[in-house]
Protein backbone atom coordinates (compact mmCIF):
# COMPACT_ATOMS: atom_id res chain seq x y z
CA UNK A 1 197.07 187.85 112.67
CA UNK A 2 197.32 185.62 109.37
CA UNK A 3 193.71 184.96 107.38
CA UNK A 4 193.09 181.69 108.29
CA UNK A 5 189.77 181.20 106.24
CA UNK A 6 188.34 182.82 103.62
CA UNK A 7 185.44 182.15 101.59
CA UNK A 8 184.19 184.00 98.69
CA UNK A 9 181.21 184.32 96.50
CA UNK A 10 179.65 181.02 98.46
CA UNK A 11 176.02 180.33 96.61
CA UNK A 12 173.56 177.34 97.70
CA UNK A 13 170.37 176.45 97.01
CA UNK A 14 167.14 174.27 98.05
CA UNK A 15 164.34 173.18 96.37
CA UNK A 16 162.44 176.52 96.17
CA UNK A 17 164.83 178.30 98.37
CA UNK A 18 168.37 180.50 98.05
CA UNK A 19 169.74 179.62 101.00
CA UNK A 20 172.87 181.41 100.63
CA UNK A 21 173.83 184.25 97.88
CA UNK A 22 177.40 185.43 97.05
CA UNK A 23 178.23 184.99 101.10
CA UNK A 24 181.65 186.41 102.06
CA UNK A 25 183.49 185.25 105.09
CA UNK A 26 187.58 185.68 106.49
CA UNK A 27 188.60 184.50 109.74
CA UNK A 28 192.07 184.88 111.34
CA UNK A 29 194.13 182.99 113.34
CA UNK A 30 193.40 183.02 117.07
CA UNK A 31 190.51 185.35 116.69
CA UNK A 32 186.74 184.83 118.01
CA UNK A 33 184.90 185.73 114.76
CA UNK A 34 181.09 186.18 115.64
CA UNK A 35 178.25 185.16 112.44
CA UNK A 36 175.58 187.08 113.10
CA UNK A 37 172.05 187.25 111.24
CA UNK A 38 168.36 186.21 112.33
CA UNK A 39 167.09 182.87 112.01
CA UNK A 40 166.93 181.77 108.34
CA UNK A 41 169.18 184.33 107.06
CA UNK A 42 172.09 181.91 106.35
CA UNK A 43 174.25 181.42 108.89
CA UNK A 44 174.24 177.33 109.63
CA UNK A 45 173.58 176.68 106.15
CA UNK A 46 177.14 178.66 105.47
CA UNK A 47 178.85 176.15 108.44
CA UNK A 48 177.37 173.27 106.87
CA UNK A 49 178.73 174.21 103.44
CA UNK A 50 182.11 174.55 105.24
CA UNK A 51 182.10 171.52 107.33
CA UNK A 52 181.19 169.69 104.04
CA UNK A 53 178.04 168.55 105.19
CA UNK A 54 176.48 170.32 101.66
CA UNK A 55 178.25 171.23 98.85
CA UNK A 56 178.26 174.74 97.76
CA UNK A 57 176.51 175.61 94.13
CA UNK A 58 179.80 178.71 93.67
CA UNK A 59 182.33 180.16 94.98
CA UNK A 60 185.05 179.21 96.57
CA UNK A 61 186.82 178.37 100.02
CA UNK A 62 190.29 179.08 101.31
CA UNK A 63 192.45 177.95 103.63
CA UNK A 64 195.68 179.36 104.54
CA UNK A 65 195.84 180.66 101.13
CA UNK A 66 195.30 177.28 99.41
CA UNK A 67 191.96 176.62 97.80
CA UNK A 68 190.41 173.51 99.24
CA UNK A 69 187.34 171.42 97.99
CA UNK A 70 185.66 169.75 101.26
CA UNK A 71 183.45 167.35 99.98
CA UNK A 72 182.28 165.85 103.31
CA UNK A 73 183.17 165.91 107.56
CA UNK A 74 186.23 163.61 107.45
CA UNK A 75 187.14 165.67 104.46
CA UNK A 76 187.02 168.77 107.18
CA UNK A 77 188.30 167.69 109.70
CA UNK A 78 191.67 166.60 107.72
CA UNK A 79 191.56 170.35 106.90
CA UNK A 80 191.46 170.85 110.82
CA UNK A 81 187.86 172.34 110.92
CA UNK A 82 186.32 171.32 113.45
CA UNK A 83 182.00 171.94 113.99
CA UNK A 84 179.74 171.78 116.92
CA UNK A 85 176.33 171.78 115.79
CA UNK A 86 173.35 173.65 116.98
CA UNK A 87 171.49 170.33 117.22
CA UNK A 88 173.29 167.80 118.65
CA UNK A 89 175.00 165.27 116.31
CA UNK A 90 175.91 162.31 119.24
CA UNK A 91 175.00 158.20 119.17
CA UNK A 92 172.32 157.83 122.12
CA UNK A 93 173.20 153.97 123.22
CA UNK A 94 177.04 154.76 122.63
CA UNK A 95 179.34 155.67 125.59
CA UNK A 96 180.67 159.64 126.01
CA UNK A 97 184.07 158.14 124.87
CA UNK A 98 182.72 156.69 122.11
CA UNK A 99 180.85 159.83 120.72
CA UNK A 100 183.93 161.82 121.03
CA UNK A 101 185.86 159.65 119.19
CA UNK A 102 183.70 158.11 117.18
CA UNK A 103 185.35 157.18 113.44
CA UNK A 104 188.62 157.74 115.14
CA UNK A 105 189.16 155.36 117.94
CA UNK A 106 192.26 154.20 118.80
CA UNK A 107 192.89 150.83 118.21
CA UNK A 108 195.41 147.29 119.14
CA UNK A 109 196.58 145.85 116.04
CA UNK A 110 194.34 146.62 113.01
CA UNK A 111 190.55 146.00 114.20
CA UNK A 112 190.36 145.94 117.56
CA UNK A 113 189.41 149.17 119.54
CA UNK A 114 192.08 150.28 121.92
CA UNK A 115 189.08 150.61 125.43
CA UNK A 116 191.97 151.22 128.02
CA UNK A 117 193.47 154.64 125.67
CA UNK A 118 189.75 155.41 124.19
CA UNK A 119 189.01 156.17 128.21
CA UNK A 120 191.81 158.12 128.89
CA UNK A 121 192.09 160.13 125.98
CA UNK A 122 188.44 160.76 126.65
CA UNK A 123 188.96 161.57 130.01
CA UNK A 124 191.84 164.02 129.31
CA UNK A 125 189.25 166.39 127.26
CA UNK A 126 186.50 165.98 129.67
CA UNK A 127 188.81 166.89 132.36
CA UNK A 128 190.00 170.10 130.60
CA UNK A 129 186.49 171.06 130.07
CA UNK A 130 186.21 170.36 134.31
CA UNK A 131 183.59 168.03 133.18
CA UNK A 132 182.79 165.52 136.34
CA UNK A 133 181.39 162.72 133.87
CA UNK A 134 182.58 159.20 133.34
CA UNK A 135 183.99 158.53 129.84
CA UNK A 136 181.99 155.13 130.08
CA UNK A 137 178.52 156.99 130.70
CA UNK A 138 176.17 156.24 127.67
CA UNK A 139 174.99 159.73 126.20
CA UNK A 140 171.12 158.71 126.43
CA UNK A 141 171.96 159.00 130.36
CA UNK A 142 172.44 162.46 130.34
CA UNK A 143 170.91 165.81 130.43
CA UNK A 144 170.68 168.17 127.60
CA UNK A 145 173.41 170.51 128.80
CA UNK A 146 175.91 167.72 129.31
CA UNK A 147 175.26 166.11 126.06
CA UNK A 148 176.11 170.12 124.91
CA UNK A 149 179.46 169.49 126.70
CA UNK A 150 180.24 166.51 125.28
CA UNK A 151 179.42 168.34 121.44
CA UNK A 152 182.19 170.35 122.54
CA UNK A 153 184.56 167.50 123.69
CA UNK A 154 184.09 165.63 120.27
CA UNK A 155 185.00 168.57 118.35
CA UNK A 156 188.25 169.65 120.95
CA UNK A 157 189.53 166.12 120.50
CA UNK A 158 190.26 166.67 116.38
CA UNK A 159 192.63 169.79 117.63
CA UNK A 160 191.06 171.56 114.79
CA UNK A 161 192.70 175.17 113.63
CA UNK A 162 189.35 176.35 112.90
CA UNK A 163 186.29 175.22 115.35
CA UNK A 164 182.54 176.34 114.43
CA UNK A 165 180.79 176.75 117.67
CA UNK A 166 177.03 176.83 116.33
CA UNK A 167 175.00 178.18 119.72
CA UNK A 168 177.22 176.29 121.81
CA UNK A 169 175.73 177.73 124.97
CA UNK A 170 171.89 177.15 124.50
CA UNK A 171 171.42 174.48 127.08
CA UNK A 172 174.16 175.48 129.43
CA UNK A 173 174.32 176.67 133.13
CA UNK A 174 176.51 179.55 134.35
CA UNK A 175 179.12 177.76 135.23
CA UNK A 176 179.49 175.57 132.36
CA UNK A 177 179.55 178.78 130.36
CA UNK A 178 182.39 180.16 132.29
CA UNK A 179 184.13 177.00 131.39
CA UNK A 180 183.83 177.15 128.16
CA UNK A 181 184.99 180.92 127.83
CA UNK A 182 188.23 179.91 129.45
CA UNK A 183 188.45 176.88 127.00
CA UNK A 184 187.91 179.75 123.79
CA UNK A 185 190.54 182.53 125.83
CA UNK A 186 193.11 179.05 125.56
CA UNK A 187 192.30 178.31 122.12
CA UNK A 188 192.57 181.60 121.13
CA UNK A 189 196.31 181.97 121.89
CA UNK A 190 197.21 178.69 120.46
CA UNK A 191 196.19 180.27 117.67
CA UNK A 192 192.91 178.48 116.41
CA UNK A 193 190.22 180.49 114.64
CA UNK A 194 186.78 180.57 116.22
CA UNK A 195 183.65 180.73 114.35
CA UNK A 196 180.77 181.58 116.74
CA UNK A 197 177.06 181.47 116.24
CA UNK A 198 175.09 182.85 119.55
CA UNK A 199 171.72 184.89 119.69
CA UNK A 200 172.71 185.59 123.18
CA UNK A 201 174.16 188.70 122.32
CA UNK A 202 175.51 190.10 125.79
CA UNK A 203 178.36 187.12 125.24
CA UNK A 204 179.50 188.93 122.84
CA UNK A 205 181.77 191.19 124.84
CA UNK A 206 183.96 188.20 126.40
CA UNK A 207 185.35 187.16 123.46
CA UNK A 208 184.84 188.57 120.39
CA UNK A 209 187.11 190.31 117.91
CA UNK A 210 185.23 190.75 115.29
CA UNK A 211 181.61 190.34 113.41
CA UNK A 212 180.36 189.39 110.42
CA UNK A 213 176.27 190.23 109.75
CA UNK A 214 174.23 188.25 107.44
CA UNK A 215 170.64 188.68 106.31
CA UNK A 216 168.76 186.55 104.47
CA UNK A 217 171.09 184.67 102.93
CA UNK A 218 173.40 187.46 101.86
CA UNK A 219 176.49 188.49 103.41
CA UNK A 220 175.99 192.17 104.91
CA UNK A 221 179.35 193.88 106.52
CA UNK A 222 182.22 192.98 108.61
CA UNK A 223 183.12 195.06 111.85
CA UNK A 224 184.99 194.87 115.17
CA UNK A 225 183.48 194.17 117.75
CA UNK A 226 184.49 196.55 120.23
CA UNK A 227 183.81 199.80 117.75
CA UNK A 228 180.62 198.69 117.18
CA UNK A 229 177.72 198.56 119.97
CA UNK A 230 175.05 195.73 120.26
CA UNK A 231 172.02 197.69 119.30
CA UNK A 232 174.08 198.75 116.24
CA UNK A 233 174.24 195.18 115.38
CA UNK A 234 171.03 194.39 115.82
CA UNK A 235 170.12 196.92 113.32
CA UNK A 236 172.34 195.32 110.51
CA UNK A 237 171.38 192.53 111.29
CA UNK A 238 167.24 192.97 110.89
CA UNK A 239 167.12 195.80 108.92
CA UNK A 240 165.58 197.94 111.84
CA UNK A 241 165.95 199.18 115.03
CA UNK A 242 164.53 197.37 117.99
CA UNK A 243 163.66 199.82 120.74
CA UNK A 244 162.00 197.95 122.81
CA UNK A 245 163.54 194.19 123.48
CA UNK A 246 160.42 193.03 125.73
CA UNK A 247 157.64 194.29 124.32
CA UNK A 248 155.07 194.12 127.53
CA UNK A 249 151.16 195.30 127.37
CA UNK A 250 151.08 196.65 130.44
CA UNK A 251 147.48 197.53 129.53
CA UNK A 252 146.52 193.96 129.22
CA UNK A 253 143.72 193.54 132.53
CA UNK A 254 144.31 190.32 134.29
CA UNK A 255 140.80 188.92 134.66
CA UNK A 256 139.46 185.33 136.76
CA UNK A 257 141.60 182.41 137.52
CA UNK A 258 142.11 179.72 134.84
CA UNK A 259 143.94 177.35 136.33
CA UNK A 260 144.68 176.59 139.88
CA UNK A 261 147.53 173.84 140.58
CA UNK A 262 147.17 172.75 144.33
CA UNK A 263 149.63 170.27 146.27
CA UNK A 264 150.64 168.99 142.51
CA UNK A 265 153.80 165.99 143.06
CA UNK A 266 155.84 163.52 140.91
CA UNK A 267 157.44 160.59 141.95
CA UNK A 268 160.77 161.43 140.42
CA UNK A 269 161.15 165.63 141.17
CA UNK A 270 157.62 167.45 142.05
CA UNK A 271 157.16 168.31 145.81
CA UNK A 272 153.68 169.99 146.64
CA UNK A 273 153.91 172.68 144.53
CA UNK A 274 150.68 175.05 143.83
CA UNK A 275 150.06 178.40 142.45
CA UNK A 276 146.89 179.63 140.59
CA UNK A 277 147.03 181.42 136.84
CA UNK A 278 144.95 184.09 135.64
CA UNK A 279 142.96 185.02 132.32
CA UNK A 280 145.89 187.78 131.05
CA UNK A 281 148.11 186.81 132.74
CA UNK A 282 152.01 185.34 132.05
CA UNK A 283 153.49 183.81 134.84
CA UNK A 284 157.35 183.18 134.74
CA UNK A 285 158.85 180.11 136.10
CA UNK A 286 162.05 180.54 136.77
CA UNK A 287 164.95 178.40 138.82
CA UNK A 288 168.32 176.83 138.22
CA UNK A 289 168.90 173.52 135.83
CA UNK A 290 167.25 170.81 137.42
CA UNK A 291 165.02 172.41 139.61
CA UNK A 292 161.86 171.09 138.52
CA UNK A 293 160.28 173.93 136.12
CA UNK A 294 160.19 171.18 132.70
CA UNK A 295 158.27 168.38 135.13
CA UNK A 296 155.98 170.85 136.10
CA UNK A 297 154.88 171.60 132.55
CA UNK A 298 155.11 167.61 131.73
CA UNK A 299 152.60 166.57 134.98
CA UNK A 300 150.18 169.63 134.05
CA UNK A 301 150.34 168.43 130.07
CA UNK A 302 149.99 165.04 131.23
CA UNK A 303 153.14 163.82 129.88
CA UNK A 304 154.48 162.63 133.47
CA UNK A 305 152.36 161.12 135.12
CA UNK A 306 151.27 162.76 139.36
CA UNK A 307 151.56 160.77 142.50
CA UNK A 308 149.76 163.26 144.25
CA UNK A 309 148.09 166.82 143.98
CA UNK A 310 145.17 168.13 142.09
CA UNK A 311 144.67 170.49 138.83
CA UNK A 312 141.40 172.78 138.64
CA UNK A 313 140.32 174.37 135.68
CA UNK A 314 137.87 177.67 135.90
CA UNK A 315 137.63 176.03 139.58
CA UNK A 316 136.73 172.56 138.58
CA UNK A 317 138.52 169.73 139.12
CA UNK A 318 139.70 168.07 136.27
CA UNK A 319 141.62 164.61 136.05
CA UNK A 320 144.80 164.90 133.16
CA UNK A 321 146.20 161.36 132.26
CA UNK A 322 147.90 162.51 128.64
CA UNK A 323 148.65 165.11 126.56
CA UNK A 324 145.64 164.15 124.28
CA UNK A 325 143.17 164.77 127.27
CA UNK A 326 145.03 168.30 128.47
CA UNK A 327 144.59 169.21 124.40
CA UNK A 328 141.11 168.30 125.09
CA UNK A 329 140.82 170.67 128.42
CA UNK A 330 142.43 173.51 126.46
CA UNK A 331 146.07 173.30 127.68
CA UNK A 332 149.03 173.57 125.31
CA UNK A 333 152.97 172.60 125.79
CA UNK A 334 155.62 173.94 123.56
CA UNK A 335 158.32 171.63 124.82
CA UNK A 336 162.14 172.93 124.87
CA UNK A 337 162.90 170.33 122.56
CA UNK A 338 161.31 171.53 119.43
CA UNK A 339 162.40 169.06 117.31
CA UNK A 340 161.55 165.74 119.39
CA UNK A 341 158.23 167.08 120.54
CA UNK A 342 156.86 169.92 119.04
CA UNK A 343 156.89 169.70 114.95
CA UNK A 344 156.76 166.75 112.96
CA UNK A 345 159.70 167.28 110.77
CA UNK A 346 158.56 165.26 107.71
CA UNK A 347 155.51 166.79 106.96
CA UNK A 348 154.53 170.30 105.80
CA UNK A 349 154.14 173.67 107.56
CA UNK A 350 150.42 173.41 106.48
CA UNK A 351 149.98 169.63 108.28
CA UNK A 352 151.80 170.58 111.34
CA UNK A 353 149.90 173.75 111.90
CA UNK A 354 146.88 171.75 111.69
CA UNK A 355 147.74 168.49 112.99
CA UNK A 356 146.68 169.64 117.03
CA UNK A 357 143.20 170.55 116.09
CA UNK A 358 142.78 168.55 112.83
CA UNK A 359 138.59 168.79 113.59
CA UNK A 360 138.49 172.31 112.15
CA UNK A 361 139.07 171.38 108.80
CA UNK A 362 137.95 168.40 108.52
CA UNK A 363 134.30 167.21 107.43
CA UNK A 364 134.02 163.62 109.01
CA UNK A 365 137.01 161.99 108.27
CA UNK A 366 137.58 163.99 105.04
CA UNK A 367 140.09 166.83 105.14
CA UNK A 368 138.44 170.08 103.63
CA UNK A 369 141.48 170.79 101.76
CA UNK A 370 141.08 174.47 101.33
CA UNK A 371 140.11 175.29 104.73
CA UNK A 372 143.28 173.26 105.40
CA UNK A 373 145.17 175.71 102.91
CA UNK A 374 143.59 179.10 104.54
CA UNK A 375 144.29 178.42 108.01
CA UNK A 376 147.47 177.40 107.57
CA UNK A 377 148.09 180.85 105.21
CA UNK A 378 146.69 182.99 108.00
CA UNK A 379 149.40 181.59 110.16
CA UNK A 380 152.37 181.90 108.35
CA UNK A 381 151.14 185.51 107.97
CA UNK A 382 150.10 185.92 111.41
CA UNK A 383 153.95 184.76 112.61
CA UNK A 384 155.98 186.21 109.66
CA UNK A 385 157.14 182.32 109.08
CA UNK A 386 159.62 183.01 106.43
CA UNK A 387 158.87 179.86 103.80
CA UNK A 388 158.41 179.82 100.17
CA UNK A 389 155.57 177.75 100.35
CA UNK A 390 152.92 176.18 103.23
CA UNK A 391 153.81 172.96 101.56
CA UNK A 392 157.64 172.90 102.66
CA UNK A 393 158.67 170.60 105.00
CA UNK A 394 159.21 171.55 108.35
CA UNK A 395 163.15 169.80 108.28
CA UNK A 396 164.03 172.87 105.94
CA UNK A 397 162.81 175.82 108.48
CA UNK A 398 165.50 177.45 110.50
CA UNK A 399 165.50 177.27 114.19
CA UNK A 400 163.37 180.09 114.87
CA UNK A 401 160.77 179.23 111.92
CA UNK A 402 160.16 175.72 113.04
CA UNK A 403 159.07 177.30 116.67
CA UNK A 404 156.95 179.75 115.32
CA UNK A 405 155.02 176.54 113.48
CA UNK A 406 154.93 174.88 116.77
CA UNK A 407 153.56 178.02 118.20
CA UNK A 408 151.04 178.09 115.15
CA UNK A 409 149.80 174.75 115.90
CA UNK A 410 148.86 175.43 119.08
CA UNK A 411 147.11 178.93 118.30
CA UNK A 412 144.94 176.76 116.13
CA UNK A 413 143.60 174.30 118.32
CA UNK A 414 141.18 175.79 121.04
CA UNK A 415 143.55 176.56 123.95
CA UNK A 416 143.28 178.48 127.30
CA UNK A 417 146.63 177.46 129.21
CA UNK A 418 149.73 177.99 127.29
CA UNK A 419 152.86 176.49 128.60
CA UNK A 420 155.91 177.63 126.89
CA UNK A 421 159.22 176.15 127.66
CA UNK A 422 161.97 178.17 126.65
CA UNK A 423 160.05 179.46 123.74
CA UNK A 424 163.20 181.38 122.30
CA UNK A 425 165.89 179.39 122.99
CA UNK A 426 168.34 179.47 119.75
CA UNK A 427 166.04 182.47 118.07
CA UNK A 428 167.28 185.45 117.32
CA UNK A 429 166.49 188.65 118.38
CA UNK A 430 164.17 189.86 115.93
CA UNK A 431 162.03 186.68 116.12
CA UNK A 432 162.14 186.35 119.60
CA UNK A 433 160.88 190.09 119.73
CA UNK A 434 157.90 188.16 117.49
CA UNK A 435 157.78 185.00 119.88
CA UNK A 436 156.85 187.95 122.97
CA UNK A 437 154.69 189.02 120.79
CA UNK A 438 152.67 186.48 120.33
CA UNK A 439 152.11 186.25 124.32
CA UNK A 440 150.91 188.80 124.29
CA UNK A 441 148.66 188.41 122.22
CA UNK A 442 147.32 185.23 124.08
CA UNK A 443 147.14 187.39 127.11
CA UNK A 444 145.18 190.18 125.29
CA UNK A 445 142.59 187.81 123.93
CA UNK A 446 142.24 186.25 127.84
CA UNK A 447 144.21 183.63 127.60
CA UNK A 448 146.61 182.68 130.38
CA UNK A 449 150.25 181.95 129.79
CA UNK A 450 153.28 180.04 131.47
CA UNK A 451 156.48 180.67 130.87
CA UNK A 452 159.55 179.10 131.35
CA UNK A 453 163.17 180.66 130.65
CA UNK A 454 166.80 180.46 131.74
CA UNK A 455 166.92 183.64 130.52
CA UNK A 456 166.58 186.84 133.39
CA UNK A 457 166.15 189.49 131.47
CA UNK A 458 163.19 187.46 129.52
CA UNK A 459 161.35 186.78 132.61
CA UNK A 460 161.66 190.12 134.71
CA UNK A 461 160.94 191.60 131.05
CA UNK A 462 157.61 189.98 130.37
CA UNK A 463 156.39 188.26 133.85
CA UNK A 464 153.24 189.60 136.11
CA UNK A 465 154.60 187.19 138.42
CA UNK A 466 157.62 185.25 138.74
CA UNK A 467 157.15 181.42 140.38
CA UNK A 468 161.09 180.27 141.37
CA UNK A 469 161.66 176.59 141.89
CA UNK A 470 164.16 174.70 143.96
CA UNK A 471 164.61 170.76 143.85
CA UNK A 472 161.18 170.77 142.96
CA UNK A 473 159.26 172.54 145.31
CA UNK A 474 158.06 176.27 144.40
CA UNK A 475 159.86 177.85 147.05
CA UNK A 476 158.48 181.95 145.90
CA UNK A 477 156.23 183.21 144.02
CA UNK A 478 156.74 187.14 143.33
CA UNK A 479 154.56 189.69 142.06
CA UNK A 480 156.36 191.74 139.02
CA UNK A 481 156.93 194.88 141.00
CA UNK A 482 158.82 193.09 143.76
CA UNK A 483 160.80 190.34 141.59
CA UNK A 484 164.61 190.92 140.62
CA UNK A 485 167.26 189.12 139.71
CA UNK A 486 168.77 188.92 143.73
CA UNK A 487 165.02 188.01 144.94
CA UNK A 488 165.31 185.25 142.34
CA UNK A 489 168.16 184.01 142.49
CA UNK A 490 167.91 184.08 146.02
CA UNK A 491 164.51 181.72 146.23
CA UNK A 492 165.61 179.55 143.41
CA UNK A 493 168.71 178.62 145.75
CA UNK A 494 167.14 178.56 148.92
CA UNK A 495 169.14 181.08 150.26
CA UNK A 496 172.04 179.89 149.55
């Protein structure tokens, strides 16, 4: 296979930070090249320098041979690299069409945009991705896994030679996944090169060829793939072995109930669904896309509001209109979406880790600026945030850093319930190892935890009981010596 890409001696810096220091990378023609490295250790940053979204302070980039300066997207994409971003990058109030085409639709005469073609050349992609969605549907109308398909749409539709896939599958089901695997096998002979940036490690083995391990900002090795095994990559790529990939205190003593949810319903998804939760104790919610786990954490936060149903704390009944009165009653939400509802991204580590209970370091209405400092120190120790300073905003953090603040915020204001949806979604390894961790933790010091993951291995690894959902309604609720994946998957489709 020809070297498609190369890049060589690639340095980049932030105020305060080296985000990346003399990074290699080469990627061939119609391979599946995996970038590997824990949250903050470089990886995006790299992308971004070669999608021309930053500019790189040295080195050099290569393509075909041909040194090339990319000085911004369009400037990629006439290169023929192509980028789907970990966070999505789409128009809300614009149609799917639109999105995927947007800068380049076709057009009648010289202004006017060509709707009849812009629809069909839309629909074209969508349908090679098997994608049943209208081209016409505005992207604010969907869910988070088809706006992920649609990420992939816009960037199929440039034909790029080189396509950056930046945890393409985070939000997808099964099935979507399968569809884009068969997409990558079809790109792959046409010859395009894949870049592909996944914590989900056991995807590995369906299509890559080879790997290339970064850690903290610094390139480490390149290998194959399939003369290399995944706990040998793990190793390279945090600098230790990881034994144990769900860490669970089995010695932890489940004491009295915390929270009892009786007969709780929404008017849009919930159906009667109750379940008690213990002092110690993590119980995994688990279910297919759509089956109601996310509303359940939004009606106990308060965020949605109940049509019926009641909610009991330490077996009293307790009446939860918002998320400021479930703070208030101890309960905690670390939403999915990190970004939109967990940190505020303009303001410091220090001010979001404080922000939820604001009273503890504050005298009146005066902040006591270095209690303010100390707390938020212990907690960046506490969760290994990697930051050069408490004062950095959160926008800078990797993935994985900016949920560990979320999670910091929340250990700080006076919590009993902690809901946790999809704590480690788009985290590496290592710091999800941390993230399970921390549960612990909670459950140690008699808290009581929720959790909600896609993930199978994360909730048979770390549940004392397993609650599966189905079209909102709890339809099982197994203990952790009787729940497996068949049990689960059979409850969360109703036997099916």
């Amino acid at each position: 296979m020809s070297v498609l890409l190369e890049m060589k001696n690639i340095h980049k810096e932030f105020p305060g930070v080296k985000a990346l220091d003399d990074v290699e990378l080469e990627v061939k023609a119609g391979e599946v090249h995996i970038l590997l490295g824990e949250n903050g250790a470089g990886k995006s940053t790299l992308m971004k320098v070669l999608s021309g979204v930053h500019q790189p302070d040295g080195g050099a980039i290569y393509l075909n041979g041909e040194e090339v300066e990319i000085k911004n997207t369009k400037d990629a994409q006439k290169h023929g690299v192509g980028i789907i971003f970990q966070e999505f990058n789409l128009i809300p109030h614009l149609s799917v069409a639109e999105n995927i085409f947007l800068g380049r639709a076709p057009r009648r005469f010289t202004s006017m945009v060509n709707r009849k073609k812009l629809y069909e050349d839309a629909e074209k992609i969508l349908e090679e991705l098997q994608l049943a969605i209208s081209p016409k549907t505005l992207v604010k109308d969907l869910g988070v896994a088809e706006q992920q398909m649609v990420e992939i749409a816009k960037a199929l539709s440039i034909n790029s030679k080189l396509l950056i896939m930046d945890e393409p599958t985070a939000a997808l089901t099964d099935q979507e996944i399968e569809t884009l695997f068969e997409r990558i096998h079809e790109l792959k002979n046409k010859g395009v090169g894949i870049i592909y940036i996944s914590h989900r490690l056991e995807e590995f083995s369906r299509i890559a060829d080879r790997v290339t391990v970064m850690r903290d900002g610094r390139y480490v090795t390149t290998v194959d793939f399939h003369k290399s095994t995944i706990d040998e990559l793990i190793g390279l790529m945090v600098g230790r072995s990881l034994e144990d990939k769900f860490p669970k205190d089995s010695t932890i003593e489940i004491g009295e109930e915390i929270l009892r949810v009786k007969n709780l319903s929404t008017k849009e998804k919930l159906k009667d669904v109750s379940f008690s939760l213990r002092s110690g104790e993590v119980l995994g919610i688990s279910g297919l896309m759509g089956a109601g786990r996310t509303e359940l954490a939004r009606a106990i936060f308060g965020a949605d509001p109940i049509s019926g149903g009641e909610i009991f704390l330490k077996g009293e009944k307790v009446e939860i209109k918002s998320p400021k009165s479930a703070i208030e009653k101890g309960i905690s939400y670390l939403s999915e979406d990190r970004k939109k509802n967990g940190v505020a991204l303009n303001l410091s580590i220090k001010e979001n880790i404080t922000m939820a209970n604001i009273k503890a370091v504050s005298e009146s209405v005066v902040i006591k600026s270095k209690q303010e400092v100390r707390t938020a120190e212990e907690y960046v120790q506490r969760l290994r945030i990697k930051t050069p300073s408490i004062e950095q905003k959160v926008m800078f953090l990797s993935g994985g850093n900016q949920q560990k603040v979320v999670i910091a915020k929340w250990l700080h204001s006076n919590t009993q319930v902690f809901i946790f949806d999809e704590p480690t979604r788009g985290i590496d390894v290592g710091a999800k190892i941390e993230v399970y961790e921390v549960m612990n933790q909670l459950a140690r010091d008699g808290n009581a935890v929720m959790m909600i993951s896609s993930e199978m291995p994360e909730i048979l690894g770390l549940s004392d009981r397993v609650l599966v959902m189905n079209e909102g309604k709890c339809t099982a609720i197994l203990n952790k010596d009787e729940a497996n994946q068949q049990k689960i998957m059979y409850h969360a489709t109703s036997g099916r």
